[in-house]
PDB file of N, CA and C in Angstrom:
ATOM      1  N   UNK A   1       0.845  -1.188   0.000  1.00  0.00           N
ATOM      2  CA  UNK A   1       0.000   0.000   0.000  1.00  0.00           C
ATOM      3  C   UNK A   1       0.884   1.243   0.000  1.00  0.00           C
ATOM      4  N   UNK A   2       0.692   2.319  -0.920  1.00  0.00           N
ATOM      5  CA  UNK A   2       1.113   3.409  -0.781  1.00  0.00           C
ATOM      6  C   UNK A   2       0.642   4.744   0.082  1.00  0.00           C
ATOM      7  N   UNK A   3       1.745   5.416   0.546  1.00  0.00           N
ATOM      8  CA  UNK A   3       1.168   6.163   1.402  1.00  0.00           C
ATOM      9  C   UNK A   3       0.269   7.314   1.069  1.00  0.00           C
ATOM     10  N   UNK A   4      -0.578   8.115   1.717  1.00  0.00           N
ATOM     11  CA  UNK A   4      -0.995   9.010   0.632  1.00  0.00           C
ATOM     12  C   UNK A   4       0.060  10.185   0.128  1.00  0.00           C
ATOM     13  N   UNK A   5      -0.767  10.594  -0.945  1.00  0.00           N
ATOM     14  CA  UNK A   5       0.672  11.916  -1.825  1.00  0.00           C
ATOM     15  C   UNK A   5       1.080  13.126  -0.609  1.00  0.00           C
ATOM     16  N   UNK A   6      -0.083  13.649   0.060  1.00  0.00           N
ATOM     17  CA  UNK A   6      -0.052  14.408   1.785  1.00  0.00           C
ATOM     18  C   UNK A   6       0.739  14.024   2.243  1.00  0.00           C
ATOM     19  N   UNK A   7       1.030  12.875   2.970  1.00  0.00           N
ATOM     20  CA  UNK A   7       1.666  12.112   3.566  1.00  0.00           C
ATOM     21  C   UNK A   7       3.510  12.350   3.351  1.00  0.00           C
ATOM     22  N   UNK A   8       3.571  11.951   1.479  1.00  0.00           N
ATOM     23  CA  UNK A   8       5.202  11.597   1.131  1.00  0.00           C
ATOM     24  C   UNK A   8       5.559  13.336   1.490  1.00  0.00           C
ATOM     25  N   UNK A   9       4.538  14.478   0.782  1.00  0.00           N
ATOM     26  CA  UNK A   9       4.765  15.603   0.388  1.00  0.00           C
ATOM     27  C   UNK A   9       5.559  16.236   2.217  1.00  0.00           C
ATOM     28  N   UNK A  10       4.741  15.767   3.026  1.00  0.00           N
ATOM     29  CA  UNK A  10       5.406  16.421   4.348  1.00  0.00           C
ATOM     30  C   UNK A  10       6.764  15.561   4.226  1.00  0.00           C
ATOM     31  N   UNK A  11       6.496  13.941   4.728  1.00  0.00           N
ATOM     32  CA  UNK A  11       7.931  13.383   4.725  1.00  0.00           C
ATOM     33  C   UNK A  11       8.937  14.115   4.128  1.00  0.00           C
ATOM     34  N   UNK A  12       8.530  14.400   3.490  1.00  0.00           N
ATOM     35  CA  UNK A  12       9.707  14.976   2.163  1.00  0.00           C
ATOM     36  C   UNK A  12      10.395  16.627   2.668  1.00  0.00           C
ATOM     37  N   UNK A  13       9.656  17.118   2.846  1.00  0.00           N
ATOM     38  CA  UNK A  13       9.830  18.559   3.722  1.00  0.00           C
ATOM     39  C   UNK A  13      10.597  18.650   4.814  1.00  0.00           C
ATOM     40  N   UNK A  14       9.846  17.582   5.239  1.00  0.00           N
ATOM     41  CA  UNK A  14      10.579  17.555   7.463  1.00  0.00           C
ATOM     42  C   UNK A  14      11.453  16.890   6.867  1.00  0.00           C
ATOM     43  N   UNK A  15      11.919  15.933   5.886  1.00  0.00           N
ATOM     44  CA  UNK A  15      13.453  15.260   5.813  1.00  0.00           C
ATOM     45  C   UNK A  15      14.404  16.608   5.644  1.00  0.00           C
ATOM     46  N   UNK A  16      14.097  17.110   4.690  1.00  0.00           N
ATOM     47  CA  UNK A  16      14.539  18.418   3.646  1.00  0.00           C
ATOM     48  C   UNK A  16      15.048  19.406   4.712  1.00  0.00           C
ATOM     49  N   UNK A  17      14.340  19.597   5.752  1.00  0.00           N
ATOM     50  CA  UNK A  17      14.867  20.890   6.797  1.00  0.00           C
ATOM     51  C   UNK A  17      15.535  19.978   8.348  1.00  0.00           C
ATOM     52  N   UNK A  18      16.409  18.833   7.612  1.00  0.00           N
ATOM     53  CA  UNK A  18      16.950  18.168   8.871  1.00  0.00           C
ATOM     54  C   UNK A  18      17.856  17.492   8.464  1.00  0.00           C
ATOM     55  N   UNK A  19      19.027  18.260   7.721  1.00  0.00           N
ATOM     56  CA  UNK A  19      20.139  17.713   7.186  1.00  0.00           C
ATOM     57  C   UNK A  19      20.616  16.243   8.130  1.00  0.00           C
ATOM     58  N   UNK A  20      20.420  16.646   9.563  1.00  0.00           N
ATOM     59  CA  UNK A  20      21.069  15.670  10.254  1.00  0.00           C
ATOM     60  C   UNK A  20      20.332  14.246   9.965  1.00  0.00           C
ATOM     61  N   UNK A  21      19.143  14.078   9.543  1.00  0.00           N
ATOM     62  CA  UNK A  21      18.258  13.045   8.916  1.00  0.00           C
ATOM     63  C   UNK A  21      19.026  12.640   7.662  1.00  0.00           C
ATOM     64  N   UNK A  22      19.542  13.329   6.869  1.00  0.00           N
ATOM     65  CA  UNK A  22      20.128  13.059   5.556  1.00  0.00           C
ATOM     66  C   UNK A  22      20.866  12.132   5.895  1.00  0.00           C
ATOM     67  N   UNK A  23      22.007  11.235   6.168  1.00  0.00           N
ATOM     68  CA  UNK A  23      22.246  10.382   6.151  1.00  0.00           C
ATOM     69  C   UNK A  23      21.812   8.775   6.753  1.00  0.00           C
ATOM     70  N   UNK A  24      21.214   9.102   7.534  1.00  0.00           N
ATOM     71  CA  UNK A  24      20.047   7.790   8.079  1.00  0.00           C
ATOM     72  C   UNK A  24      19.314   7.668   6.863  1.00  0.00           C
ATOM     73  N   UNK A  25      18.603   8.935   6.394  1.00  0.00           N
ATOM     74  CA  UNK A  25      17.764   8.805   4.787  1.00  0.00           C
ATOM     75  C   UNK A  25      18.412   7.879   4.245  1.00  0.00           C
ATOM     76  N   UNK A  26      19.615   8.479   3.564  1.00  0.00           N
ATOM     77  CA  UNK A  26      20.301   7.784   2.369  1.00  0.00           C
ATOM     78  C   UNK A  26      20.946   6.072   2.957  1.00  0.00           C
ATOM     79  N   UNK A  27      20.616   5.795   3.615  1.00  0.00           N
ATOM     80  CA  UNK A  27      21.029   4.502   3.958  1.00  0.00           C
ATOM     81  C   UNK A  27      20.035   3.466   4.334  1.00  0.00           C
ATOM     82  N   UNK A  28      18.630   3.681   3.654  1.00  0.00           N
ATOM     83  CA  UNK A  28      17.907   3.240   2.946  1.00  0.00           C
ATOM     84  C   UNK A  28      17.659   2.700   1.536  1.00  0.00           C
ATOM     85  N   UNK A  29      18.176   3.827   1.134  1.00  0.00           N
ATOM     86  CA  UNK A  29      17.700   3.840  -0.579  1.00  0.00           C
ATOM     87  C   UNK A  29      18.937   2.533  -0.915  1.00  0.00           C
ATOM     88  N   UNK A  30      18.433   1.278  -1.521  1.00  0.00           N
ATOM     89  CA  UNK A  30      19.158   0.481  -1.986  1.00  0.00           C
ATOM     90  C   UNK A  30      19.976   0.682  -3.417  1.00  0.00           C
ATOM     91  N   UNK A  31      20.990  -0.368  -2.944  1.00  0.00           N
ATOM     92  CA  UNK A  31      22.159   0.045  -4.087  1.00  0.00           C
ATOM     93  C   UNK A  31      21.896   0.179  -5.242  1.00  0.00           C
ATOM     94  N   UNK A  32      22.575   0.820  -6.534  1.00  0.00           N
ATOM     95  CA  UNK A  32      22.121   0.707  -7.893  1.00  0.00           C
ATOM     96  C   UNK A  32      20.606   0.724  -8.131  1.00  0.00           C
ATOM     97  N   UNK A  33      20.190   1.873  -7.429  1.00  0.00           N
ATOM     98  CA  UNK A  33      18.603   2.237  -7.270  1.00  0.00           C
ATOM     99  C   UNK A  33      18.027   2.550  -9.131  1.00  0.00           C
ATOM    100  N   UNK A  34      19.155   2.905  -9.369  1.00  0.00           N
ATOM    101  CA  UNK A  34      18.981   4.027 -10.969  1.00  0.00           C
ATOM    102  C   UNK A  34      18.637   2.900 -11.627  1.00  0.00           C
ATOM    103  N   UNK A  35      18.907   1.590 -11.491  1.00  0.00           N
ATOM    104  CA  UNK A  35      18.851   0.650 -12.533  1.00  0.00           C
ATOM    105  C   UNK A  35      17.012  -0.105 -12.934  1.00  0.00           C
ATOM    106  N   UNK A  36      16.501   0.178 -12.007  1.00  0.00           N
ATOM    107  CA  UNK A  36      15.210  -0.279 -11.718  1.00  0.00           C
ATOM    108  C   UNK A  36      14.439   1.234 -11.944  1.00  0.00           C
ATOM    109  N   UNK A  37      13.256   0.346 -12.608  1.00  0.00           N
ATOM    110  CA  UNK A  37      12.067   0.842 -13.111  1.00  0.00           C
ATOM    111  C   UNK A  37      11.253   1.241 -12.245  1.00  0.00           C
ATOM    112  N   UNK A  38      10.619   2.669 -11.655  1.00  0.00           N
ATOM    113  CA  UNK A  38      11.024   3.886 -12.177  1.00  0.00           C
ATOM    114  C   UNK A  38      12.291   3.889 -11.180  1.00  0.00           C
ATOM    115  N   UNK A  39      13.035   4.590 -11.668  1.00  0.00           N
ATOM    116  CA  UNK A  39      14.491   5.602 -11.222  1.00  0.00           C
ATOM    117  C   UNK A  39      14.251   6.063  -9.923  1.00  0.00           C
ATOM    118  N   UNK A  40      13.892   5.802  -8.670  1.00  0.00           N
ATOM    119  CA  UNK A  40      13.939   6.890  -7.676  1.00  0.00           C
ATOM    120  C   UNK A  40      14.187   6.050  -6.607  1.00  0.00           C
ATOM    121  N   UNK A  41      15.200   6.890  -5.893  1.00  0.00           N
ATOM    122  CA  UNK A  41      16.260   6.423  -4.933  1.00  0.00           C
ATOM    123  C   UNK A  41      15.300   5.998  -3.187  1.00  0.00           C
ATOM    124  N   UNK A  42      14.349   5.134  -3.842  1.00  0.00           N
ATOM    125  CA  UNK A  42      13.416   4.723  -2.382  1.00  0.00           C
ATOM    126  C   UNK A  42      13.715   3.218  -1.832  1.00  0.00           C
ATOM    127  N   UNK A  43      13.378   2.815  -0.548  1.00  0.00           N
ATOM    128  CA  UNK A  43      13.691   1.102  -0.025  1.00  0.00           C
ATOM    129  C   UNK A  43      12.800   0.495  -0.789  1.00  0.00           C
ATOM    130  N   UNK A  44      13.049  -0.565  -0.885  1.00  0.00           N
ATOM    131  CA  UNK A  44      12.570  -1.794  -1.732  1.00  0.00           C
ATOM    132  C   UNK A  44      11.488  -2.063  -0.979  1.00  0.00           C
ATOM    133  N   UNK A  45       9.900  -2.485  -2.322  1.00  0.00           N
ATOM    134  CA  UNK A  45       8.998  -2.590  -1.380  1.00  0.00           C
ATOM    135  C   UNK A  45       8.754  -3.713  -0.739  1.00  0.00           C
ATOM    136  N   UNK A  46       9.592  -4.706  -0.469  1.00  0.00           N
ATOM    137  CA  UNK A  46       9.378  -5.896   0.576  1.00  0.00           C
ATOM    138  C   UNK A  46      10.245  -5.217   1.915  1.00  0.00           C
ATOM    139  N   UNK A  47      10.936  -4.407   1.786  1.00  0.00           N
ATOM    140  CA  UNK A  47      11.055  -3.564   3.080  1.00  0.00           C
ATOM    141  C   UNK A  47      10.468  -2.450   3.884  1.00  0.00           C
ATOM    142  N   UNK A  48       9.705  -1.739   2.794  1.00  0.00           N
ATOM    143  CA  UNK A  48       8.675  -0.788   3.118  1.00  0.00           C
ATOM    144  C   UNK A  48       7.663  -1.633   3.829  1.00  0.00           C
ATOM    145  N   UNK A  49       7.222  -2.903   3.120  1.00  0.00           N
ATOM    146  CA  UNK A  49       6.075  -3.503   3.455  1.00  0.00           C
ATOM    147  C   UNK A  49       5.952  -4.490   5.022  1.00  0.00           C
ATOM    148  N   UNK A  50       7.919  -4.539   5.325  1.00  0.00           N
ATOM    149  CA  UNK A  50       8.130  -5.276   6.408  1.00  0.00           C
ATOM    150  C   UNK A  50       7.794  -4.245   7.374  1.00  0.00           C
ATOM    151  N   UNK A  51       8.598  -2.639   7.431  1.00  0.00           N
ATOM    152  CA  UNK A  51       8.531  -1.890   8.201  1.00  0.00           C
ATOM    153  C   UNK A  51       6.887  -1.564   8.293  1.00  0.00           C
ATOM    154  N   UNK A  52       6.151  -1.275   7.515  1.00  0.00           N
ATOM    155  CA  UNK A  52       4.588  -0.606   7.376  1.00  0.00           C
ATOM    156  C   UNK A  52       3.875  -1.937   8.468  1.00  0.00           C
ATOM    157  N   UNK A  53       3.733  -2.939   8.328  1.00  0.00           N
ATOM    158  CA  UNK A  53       3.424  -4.375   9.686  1.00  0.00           C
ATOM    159  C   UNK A  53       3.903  -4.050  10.603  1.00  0.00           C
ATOM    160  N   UNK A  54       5.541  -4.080  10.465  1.00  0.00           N
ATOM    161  CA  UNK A  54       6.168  -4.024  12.245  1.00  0.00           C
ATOM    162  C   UNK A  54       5.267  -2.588  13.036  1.00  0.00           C
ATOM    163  N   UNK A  55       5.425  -1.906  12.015  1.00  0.00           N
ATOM    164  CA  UNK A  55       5.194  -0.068  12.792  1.00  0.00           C
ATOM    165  C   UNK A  55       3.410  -0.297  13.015  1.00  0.00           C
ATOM    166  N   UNK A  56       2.739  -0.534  12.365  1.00  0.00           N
ATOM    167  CA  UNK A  56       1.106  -0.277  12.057  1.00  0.00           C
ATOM    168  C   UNK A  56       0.507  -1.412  12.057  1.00  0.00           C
ATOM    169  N   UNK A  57       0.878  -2.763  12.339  1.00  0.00           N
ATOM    170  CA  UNK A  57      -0.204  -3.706  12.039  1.00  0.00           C
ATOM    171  C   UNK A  57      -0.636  -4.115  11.293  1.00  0.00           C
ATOM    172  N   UNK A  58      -2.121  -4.179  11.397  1.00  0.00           N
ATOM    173  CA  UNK A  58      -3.230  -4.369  10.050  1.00  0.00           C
ATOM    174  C   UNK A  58      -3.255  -2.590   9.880  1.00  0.00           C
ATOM    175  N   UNK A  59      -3.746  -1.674  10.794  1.00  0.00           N
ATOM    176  CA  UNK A  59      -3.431  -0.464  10.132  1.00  0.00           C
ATOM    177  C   UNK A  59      -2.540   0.366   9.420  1.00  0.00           C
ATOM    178  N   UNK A  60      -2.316   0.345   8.509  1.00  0.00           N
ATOM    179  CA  UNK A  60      -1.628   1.058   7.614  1.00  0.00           C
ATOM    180  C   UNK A  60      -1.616   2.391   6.998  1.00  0.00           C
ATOM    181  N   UNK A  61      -1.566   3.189   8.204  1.00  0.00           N
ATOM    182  CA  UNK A  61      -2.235   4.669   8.086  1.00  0.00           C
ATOM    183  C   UNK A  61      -0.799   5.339   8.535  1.00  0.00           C
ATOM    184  N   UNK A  62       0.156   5.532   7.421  1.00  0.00           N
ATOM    185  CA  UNK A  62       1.212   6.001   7.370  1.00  0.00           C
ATOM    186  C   UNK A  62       1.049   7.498   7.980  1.00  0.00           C
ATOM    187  N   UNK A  63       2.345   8.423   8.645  1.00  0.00           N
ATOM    188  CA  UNK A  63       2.068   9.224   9.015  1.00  0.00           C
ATOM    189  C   UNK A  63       4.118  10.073   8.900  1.00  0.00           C
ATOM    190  N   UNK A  64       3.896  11.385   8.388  1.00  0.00           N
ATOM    191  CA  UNK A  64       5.035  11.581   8.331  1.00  0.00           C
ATOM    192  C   UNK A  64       5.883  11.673   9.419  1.00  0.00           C
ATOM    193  N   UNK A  65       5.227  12.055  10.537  1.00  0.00           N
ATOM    194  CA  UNK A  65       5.652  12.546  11.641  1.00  0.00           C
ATOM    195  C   UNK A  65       6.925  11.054  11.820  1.00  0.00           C
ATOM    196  N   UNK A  66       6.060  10.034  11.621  1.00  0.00           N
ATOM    197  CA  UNK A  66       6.078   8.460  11.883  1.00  0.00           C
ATOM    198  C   UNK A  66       7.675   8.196  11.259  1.00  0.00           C
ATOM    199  N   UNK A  67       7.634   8.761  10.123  1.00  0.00           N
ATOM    200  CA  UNK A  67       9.420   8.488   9.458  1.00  0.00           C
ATOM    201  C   UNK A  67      10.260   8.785  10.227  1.00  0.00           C
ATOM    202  N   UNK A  68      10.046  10.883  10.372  1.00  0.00           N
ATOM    203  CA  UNK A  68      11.286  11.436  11.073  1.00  0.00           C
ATOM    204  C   UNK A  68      11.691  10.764  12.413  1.00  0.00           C
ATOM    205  N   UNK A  69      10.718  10.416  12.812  1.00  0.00           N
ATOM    206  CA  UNK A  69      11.070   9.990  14.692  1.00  0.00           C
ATOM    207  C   UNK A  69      11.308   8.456  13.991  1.00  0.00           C
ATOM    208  N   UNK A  70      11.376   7.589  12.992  1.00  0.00           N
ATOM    209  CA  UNK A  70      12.340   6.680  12.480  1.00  0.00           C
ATOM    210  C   UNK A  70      13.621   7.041  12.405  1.00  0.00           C
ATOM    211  N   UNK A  71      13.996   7.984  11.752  1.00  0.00           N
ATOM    212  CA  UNK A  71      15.129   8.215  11.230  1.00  0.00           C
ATOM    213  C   UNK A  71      15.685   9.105  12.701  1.00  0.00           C
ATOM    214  N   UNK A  72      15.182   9.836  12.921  1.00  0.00           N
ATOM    215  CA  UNK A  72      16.153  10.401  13.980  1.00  0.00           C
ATOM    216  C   UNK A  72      16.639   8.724  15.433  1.00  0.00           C
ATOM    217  N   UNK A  73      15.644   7.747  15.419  1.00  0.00           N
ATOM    218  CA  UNK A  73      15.962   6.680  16.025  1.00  0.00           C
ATOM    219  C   UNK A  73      17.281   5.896  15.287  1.00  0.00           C
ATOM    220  N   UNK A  74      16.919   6.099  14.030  1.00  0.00           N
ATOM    221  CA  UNK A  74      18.082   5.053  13.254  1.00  0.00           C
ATOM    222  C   UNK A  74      19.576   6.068  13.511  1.00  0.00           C
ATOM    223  N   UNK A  75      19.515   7.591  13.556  1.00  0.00           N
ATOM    224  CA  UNK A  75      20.589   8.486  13.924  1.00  0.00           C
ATOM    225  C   UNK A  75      21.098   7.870  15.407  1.00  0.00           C
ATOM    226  N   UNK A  76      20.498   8.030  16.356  1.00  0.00           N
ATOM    227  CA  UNK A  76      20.934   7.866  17.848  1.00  0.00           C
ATOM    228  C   UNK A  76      21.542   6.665  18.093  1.00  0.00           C
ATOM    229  N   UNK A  77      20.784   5.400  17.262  1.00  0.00           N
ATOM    230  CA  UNK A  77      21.490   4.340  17.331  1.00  0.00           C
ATOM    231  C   UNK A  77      22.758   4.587  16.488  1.00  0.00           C
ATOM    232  N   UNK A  78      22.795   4.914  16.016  1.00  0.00           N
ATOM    233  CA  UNK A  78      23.849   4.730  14.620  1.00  0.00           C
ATOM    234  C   UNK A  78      24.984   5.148  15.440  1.00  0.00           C
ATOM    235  N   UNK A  79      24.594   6.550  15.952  1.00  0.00           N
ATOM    236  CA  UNK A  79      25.971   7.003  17.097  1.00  0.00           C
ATOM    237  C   UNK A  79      26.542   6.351  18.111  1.00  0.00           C
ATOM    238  N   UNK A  80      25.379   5.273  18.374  1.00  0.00           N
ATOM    239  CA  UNK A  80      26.015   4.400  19.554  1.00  0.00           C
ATOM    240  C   UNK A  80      26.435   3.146  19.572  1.00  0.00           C
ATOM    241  N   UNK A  81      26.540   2.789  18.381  1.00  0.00           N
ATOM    242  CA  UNK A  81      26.905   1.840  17.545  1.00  0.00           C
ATOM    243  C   UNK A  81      28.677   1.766  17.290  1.00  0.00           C
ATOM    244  N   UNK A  82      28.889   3.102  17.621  1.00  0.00           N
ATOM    245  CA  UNK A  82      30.682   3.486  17.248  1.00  0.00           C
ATOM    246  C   UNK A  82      31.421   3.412  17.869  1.00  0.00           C
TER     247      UNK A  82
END
């Protein structure tokens, strides 16, 4: 299931004004993304579809807020990981 266009359009914003998100972002987007039909540097959807269950259940009512506080989690770990 895709999220709604509302939905990507904020994700996309709150990523955009949180450079420090930019690299948790980009370490998603799977390798040689360009090579696959269409072109755009997003996770593969058997991983979208693992994360969208683990996070929501049967509900699947994506929420942007829902990414950033992903990604700023995947940041904190990442630092403590070193």
């Amino acid at each position: 299931m895709t999220p709604p266009a509302g939905e990507v359009v904020r994700s996309l914003t709150g990523l955009l004004v949180r450079p420090r998100l930019w690299r948790p972002a980009a370490r998603l987007v799977p390798p040689a993304w360009w090579r696959r039909w269409p072109p755009l540097p997003l996770p593969g959807a058997d991983y979208t579809r693992f994360r969208m269950e683990t996070m929501y259940g049967g509900d699947r009512s994506f929420r942007a807020e829902d990414l950033i506080e992903y990604l700023e989690w995947c940041r904190r770990m990442g630092t403590r990981a070193r």
